[in-house]
PDB file of N, CA and C in Angstrom:
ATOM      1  N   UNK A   1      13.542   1.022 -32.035  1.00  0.00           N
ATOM      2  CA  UNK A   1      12.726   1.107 -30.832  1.00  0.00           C
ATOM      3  C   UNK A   1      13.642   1.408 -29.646  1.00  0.00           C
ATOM      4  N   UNK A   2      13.335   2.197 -29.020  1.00  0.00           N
ATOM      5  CA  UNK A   2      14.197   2.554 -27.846  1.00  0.00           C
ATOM      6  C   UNK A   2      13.794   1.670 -26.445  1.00  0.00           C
ATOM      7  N   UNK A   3      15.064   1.936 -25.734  1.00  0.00           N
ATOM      8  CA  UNK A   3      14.837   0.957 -24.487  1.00  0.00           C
ATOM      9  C   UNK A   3      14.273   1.647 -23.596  1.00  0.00           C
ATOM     10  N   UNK A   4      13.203   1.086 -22.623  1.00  0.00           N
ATOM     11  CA  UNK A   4      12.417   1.557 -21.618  1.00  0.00           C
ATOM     12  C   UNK A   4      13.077   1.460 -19.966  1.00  0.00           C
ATOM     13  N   UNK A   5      13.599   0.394 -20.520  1.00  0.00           N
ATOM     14  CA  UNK A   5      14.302   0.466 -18.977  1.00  0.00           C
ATOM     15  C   UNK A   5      12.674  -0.216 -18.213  1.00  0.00           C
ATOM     16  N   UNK A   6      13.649  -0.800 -16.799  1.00  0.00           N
ATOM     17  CA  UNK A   6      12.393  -1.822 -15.820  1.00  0.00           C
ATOM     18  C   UNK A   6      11.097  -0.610 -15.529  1.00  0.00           C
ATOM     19  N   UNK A   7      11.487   0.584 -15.424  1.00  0.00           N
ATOM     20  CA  UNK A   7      10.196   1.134 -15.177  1.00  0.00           C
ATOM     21  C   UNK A   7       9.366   1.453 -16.099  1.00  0.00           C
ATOM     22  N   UNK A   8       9.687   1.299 -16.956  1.00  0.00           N
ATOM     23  CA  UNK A   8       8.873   1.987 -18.620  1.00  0.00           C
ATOM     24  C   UNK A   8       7.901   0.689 -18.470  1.00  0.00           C
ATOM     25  N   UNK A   9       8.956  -0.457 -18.465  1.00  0.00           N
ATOM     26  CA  UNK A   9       7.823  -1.697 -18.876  1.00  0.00           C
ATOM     27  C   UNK A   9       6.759  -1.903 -17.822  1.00  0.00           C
ATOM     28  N   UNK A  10       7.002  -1.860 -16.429  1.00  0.00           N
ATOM     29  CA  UNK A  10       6.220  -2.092 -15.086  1.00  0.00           C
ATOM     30  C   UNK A  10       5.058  -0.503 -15.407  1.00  0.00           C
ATOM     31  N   UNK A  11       5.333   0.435 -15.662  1.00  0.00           N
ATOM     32  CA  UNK A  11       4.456   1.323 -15.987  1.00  0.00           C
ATOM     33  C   UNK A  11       2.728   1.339 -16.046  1.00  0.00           C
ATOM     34  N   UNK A  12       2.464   0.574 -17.316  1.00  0.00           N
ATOM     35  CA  UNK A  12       1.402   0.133 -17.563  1.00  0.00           C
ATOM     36  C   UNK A  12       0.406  -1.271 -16.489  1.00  0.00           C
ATOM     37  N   UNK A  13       1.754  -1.925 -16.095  1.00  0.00           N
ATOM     38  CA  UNK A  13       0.791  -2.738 -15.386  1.00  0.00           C
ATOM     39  C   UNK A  13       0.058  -2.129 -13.823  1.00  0.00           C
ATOM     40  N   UNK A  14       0.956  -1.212 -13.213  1.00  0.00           N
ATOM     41  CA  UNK A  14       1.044  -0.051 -11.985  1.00  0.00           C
ATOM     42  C   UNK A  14       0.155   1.101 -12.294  1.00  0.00           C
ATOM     43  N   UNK A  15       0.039   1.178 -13.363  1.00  0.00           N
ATOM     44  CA  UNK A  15      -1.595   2.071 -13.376  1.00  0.00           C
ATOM     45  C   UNK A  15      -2.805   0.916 -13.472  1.00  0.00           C
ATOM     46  N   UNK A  16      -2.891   0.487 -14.261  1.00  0.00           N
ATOM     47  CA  UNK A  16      -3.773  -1.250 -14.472  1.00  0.00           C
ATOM     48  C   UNK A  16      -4.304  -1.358 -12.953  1.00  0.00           C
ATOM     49  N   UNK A  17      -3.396  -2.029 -12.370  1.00  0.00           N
ATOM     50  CA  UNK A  17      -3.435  -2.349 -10.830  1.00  0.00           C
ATOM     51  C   UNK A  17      -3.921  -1.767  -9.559  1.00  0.00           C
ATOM     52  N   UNK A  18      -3.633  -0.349 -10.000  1.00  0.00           N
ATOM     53  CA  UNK A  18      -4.197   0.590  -8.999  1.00  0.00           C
ATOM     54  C   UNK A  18      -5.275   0.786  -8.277  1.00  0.00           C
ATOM     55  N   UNK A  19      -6.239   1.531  -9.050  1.00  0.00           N
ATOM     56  CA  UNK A  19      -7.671   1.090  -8.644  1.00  0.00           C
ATOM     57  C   UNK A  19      -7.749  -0.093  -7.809  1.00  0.00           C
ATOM     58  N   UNK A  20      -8.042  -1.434  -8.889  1.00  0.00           N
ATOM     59  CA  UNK A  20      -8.425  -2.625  -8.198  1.00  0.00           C
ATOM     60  C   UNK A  20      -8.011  -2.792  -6.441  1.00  0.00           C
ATOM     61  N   UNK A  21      -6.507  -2.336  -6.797  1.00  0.00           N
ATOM     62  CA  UNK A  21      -6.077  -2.316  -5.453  1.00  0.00           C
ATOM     63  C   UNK A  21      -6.790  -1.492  -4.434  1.00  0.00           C
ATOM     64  N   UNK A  22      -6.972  -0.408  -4.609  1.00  0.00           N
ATOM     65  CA  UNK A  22      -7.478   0.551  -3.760  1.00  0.00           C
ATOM     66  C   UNK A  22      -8.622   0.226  -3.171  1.00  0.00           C
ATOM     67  N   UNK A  23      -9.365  -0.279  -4.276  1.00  0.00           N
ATOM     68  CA  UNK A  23     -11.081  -0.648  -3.657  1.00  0.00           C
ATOM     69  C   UNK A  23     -11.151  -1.976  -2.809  1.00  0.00           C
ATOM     70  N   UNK A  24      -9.765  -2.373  -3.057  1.00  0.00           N
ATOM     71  CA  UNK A  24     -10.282  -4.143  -2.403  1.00  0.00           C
ATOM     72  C   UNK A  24      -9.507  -3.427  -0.988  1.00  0.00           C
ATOM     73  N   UNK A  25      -8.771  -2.590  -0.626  1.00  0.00           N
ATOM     74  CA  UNK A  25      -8.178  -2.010   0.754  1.00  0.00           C
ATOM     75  C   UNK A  25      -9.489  -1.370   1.452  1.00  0.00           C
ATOM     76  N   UNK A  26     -10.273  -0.302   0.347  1.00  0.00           N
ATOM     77  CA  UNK A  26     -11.300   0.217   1.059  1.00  0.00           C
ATOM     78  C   UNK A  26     -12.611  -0.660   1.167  1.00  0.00           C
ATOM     79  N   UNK A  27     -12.761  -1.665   0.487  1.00  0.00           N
ATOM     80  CA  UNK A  27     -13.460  -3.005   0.759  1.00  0.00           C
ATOM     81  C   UNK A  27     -13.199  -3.415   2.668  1.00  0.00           C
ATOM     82  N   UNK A  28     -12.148  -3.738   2.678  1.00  0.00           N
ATOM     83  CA  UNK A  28     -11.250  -4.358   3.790  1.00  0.00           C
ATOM     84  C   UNK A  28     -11.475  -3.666   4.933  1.00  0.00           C
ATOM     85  N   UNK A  29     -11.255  -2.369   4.299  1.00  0.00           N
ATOM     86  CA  UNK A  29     -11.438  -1.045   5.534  1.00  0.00           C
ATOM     87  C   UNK A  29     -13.111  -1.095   6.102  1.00  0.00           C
ATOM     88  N   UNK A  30     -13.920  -1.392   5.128  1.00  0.00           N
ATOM     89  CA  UNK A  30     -15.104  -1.261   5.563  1.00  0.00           C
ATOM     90  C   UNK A  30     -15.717  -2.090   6.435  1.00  0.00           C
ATOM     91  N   UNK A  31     -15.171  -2.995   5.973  1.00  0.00           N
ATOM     92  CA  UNK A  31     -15.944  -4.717   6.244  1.00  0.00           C
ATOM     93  C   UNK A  31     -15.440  -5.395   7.719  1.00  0.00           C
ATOM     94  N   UNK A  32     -14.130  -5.669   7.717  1.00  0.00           N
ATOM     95  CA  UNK A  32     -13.370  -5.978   8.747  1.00  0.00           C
ATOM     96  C   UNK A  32     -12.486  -5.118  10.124  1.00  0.00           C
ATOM     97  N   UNK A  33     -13.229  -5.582  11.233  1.00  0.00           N
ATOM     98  CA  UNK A  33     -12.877  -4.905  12.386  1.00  0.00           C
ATOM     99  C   UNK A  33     -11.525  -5.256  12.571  1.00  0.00           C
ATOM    100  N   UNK A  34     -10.911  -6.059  12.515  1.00  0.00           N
ATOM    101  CA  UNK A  34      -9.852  -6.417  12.424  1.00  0.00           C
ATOM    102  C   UNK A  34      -8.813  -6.244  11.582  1.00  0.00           C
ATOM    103  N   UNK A  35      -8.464  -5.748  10.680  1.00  0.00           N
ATOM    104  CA  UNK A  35      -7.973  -4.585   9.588  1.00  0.00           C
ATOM    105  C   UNK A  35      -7.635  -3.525  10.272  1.00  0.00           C
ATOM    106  N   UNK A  36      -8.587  -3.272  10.431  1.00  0.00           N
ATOM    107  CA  UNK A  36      -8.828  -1.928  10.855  1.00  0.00           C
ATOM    108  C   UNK A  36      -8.437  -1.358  11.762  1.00  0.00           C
ATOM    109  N   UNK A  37      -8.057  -2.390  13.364  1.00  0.00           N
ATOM    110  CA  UNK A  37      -6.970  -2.445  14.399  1.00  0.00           C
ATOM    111  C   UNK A  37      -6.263  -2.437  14.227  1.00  0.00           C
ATOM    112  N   UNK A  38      -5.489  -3.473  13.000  1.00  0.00           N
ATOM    113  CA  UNK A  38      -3.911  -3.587  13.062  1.00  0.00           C
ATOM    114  C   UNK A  38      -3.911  -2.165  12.117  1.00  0.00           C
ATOM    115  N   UNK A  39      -4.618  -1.807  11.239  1.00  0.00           N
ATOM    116  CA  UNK A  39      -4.043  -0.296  10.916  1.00  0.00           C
ATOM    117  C   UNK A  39      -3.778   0.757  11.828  1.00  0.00           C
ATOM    118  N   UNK A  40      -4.605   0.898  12.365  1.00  0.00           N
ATOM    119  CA  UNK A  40      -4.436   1.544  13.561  1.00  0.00           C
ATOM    120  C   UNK A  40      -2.786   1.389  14.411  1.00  0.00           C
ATOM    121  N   UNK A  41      -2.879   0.549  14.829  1.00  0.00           N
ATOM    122  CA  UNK A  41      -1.533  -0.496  15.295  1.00  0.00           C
ATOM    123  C   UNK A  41      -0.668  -0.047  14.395  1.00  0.00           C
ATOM    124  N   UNK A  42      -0.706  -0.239  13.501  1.00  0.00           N
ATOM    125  CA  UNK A  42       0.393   0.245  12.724  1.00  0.00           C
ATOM    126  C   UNK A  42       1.027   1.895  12.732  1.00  0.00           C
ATOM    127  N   UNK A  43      -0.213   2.484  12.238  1.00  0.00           N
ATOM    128  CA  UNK A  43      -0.298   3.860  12.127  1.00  0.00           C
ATOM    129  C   UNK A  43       0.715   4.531  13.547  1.00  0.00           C
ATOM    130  N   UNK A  44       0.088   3.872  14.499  1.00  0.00           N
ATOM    131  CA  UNK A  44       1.029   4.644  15.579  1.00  0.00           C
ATOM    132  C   UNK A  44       1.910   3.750  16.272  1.00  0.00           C
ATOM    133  N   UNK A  45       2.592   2.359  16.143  1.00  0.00           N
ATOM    134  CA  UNK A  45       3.358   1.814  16.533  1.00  0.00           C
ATOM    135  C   UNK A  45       4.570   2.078  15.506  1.00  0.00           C
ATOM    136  N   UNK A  46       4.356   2.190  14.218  1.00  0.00           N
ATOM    137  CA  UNK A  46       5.653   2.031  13.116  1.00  0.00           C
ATOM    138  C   UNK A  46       6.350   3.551  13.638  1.00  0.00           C
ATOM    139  N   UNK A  47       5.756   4.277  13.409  1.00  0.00           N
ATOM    140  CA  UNK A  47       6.646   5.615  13.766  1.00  0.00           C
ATOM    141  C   UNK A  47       7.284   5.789  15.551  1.00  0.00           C
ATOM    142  N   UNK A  48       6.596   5.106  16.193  1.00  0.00           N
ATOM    143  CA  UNK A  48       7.122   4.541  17.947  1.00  0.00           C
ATOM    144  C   UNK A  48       8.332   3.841  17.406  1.00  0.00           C
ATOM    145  N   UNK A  49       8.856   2.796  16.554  1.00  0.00           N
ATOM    146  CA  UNK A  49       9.729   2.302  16.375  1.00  0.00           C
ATOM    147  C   UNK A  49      11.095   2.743  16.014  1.00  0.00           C
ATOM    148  N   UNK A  50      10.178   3.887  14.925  1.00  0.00           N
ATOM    149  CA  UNK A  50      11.590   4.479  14.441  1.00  0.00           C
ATOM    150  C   UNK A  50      12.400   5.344  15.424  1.00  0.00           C
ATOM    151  N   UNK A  51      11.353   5.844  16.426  1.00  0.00           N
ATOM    152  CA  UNK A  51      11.539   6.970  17.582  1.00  0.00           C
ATOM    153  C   UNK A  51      12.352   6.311  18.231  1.00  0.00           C
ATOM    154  N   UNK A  52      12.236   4.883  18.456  1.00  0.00           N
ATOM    155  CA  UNK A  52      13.091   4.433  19.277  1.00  0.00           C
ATOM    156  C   UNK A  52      14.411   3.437  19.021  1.00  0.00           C
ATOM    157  N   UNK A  53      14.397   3.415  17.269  1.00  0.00           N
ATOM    158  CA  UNK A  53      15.819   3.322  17.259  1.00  0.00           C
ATOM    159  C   UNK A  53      16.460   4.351  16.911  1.00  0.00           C
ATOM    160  N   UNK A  54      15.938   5.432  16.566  1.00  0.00           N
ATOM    161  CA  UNK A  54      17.134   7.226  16.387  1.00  0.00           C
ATOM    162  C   UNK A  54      17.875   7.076  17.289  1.00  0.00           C
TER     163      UNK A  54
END
């Protein structure tokens, strides 16, 4: 049997996971006003940050 190495084995559980994940974000996205700010917040403060440590 050959070796997979950490990503071979994490593989299967990272497709598994996916979905679920996705729908409980677009759950989140739908539902909560507050989510939905700090994404926002995020979206255009994280890249302000990097701008301003270059």
């Amino acid at each position: 049997m050959a070796e997979k190495g950490i990503l071979g084995l994490l593989h299967p559980r990272i497709v598994r996971t996916t979905a679920p994940s996705l729908n409980g974000l677009v759950a989140v996205f739908k539902t909560q006003e507050a989510f939905r700010c700090e994404a926002v917040a995020c979206l255009v403060l994280i890249p302000i940050a990097f701008w301003l440590v270059a």
